[in-house]
Protein backbone atom coordinates (compact mmCIF):
# COMPACT_ATOMS: atom_id res chain seq x y z
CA UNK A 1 -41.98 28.31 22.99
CA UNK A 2 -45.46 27.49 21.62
CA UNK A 3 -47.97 26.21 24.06
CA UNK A 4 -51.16 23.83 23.85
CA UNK A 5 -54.32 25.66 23.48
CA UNK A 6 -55.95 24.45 26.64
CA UNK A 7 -53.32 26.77 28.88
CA UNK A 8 -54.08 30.00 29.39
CA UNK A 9 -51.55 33.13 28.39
CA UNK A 10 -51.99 37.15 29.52
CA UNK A 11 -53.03 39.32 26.92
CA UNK A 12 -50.79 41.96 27.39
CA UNK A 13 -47.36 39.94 27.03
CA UNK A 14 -45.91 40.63 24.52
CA UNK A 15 -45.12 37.65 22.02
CA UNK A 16 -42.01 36.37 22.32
CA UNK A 17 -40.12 37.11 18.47
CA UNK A 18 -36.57 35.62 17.19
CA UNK A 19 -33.34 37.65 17.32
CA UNK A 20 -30.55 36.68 15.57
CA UNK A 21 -27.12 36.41 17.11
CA UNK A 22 -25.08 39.71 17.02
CA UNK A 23 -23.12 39.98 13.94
CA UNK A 24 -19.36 38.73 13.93
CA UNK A 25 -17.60 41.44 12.30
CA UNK A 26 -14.25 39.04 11.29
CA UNK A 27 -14.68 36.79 8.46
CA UNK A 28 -14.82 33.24 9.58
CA UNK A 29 -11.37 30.90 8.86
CA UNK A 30 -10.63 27.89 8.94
CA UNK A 31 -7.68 27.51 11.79
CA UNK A 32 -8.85 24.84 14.03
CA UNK A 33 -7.17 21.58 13.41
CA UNK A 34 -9.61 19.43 12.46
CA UNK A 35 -10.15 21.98 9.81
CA UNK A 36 -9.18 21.26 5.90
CA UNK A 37 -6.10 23.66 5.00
CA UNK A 38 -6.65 26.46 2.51
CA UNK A 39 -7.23 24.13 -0.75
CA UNK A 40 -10.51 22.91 1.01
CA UNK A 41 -9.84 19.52 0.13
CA UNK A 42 -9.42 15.96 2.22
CA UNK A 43 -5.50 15.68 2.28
CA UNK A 44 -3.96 12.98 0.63
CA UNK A 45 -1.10 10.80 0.98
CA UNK A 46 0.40 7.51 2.20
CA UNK A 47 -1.77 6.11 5.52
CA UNK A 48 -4.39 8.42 5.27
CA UNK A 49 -7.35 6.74 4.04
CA UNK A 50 -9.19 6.73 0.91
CA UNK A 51 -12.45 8.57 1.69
CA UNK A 52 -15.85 7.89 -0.38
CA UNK A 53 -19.39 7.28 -0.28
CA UNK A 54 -20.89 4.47 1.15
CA UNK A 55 -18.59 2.55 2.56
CA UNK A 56 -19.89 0.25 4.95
CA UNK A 57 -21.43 -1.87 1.67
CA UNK A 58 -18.33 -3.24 1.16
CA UNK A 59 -18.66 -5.20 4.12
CA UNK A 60 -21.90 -6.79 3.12
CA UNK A 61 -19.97 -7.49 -0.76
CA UNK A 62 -17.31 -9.09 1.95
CA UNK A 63 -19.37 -11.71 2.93
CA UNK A 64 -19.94 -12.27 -0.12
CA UNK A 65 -16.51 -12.81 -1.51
CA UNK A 66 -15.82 -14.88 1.68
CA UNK A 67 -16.98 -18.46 0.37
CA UNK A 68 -14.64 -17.76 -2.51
CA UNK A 69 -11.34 -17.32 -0.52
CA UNK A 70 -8.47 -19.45 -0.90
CA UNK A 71 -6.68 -19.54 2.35
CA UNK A 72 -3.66 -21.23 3.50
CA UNK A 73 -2.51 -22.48 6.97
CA UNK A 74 -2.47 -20.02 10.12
CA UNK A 75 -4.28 -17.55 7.85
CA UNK A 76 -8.04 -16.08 8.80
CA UNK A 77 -10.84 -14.92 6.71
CA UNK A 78 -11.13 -11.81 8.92
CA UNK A 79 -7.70 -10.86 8.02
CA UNK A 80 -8.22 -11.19 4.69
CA UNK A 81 -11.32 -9.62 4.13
CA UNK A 82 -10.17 -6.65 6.26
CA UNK A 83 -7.46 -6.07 4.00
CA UNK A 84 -8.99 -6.90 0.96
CA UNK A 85 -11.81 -4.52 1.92
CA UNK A 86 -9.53 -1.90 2.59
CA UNK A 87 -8.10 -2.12 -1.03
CA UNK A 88 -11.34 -2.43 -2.52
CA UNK A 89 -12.43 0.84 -0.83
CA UNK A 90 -9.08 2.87 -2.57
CA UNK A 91 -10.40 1.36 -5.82
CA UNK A 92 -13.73 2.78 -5.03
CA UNK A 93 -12.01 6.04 -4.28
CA UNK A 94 -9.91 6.46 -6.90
CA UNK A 95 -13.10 5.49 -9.13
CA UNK A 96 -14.99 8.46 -7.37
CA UNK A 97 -17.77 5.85 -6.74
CA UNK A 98 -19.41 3.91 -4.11
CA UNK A 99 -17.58 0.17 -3.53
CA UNK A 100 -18.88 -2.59 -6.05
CA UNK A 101 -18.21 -6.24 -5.71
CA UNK A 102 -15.41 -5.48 -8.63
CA UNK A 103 -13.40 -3.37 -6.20
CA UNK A 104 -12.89 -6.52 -3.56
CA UNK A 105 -12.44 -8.95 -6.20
CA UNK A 106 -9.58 -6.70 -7.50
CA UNK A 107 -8.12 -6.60 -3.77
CA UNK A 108 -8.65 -10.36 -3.90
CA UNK A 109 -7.06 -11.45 -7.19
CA UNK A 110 -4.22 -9.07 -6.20
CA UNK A 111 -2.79 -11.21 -3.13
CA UNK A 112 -3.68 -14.96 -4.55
CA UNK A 113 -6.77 -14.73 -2.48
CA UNK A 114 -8.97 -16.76 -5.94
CA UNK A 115 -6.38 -18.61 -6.49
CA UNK A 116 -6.41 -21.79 -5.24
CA UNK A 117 -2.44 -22.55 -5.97
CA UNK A 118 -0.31 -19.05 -5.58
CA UNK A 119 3.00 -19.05 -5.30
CA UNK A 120 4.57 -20.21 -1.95
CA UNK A 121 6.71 -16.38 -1.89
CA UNK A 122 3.16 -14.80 -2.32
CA UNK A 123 1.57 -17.00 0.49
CA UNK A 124 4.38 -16.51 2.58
CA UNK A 125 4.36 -12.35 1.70
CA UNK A 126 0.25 -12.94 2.87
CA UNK A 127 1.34 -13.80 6.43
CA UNK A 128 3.51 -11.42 7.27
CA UNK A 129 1.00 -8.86 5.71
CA UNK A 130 -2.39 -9.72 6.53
CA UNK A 131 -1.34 -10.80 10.08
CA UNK A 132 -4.08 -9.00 12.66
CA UNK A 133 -4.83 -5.94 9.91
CA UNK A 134 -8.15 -7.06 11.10
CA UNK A 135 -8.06 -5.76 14.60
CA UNK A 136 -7.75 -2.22 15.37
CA UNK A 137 -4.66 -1.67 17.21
CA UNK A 138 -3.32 -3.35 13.40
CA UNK A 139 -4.19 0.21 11.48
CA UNK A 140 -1.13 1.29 10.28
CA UNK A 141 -0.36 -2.38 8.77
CA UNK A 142 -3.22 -1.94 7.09
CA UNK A 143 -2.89 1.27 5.53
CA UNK A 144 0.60 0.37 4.49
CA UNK A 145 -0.94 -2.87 2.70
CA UNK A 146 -3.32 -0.42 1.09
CA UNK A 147 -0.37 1.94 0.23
CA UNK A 148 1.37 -0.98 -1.31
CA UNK A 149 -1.38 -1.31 -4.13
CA UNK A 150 -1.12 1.31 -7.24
CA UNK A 151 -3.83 3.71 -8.15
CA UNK A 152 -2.94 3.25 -11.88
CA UNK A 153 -3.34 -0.80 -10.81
CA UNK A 154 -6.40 0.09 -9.19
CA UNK A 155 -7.52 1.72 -12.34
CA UNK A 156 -7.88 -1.55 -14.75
CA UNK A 157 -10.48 -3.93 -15.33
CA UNK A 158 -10.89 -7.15 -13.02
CA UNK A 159 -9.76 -9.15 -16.59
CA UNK A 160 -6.61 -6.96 -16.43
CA UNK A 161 -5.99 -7.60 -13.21
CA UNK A 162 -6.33 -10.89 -12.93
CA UNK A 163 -4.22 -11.34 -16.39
CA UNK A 164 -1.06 -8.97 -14.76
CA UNK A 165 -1.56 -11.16 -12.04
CA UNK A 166 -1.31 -14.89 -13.91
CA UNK A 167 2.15 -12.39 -15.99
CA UNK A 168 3.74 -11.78 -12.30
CA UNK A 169 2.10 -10.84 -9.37
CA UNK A 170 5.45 -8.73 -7.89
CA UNK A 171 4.87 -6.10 -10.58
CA UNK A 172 1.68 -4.91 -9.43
CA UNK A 173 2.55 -4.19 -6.11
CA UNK A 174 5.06 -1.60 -4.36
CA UNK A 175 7.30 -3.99 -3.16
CA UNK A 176 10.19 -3.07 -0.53
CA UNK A 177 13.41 -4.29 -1.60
């Protein structure tokens, strides 16, 4: 460890050197769990996430969107923007890009959420999805909201969107029969 000048050291130490760790003579693999498999890739598939980069700036675009909402009764702005985040983020995934304002609009348009008179079935479909996804013990609601929304969806323009939308809003989401 290197020392201030002021303290004294013995002249005939020897100077301390580095040594690298003994060699490991087995390859190294990748068997813990956490560990990708052999593909090397983040797996994919229904409730798993959509992971890109920067992330946390959708929140800020959240607040953003916020003043915008269109909310009925018994429904909250957290719940909303927690899910509408969440598909914003796929979008942004999907897109191989960091989240724009575009992304949570999409989410947005998608559920009635700028539209200031959607149809009572979608209001009512709101409430039974959007119920808590905001709080954590809520995840798997909201990953199966996310999973409800299309990655070829995902891949048009807000102006498509919202057009498929104003056509029938049923058809651009998974719906359970």
């Amino acid at each position: 460890m290197a020392a201030p000048e002021h303290v004294p050291t013995k002249p005939n130490l020897d100077v301390r050197t580095y040594g690298s760790p003994p060699r490991r003579p087995d390859s190294w693999r990748a068997d813990r769990p956490a560990d990708f498999a052999d593909d090397h890739r983040q797996p994919l598939g229904d409730l798993l996430g959509s992971p890109g980069p920067d992330q946390g700036y959708a929140l800020r675009l959240a607040r953003l969107l916020e003043p915008e909402l269109h909310l009925s009764e018994g429904e909250h702005a957290k719940d909303a923007l927690a899910g509408i985040v969440a598909i914003g983020l796929k979008r942004a995934s999907v897109l191989g890009r960091a989240p724009v304002i575009h992304d949570l609009r999409i989410g947005a348009t998608l559920f009635g959420f700028l539209d200031p008179s959607p149809a009572p079935e979608l209001v009512e479909l709101r409430h039974e999805l959007f119920e808590e996804v905001s709080h954590f013990h809520h995840y798997m609601e909201l990953r199966r909201l996310v999973d409800m929304v299309p990655a070829a969806v995902l891949r048009q323009t807000p102006a498509q969107v919202a057009d498929a939308y104003r056509a029938g809003w049923r058809d651009q989401l998974h719906l359970e029969a």
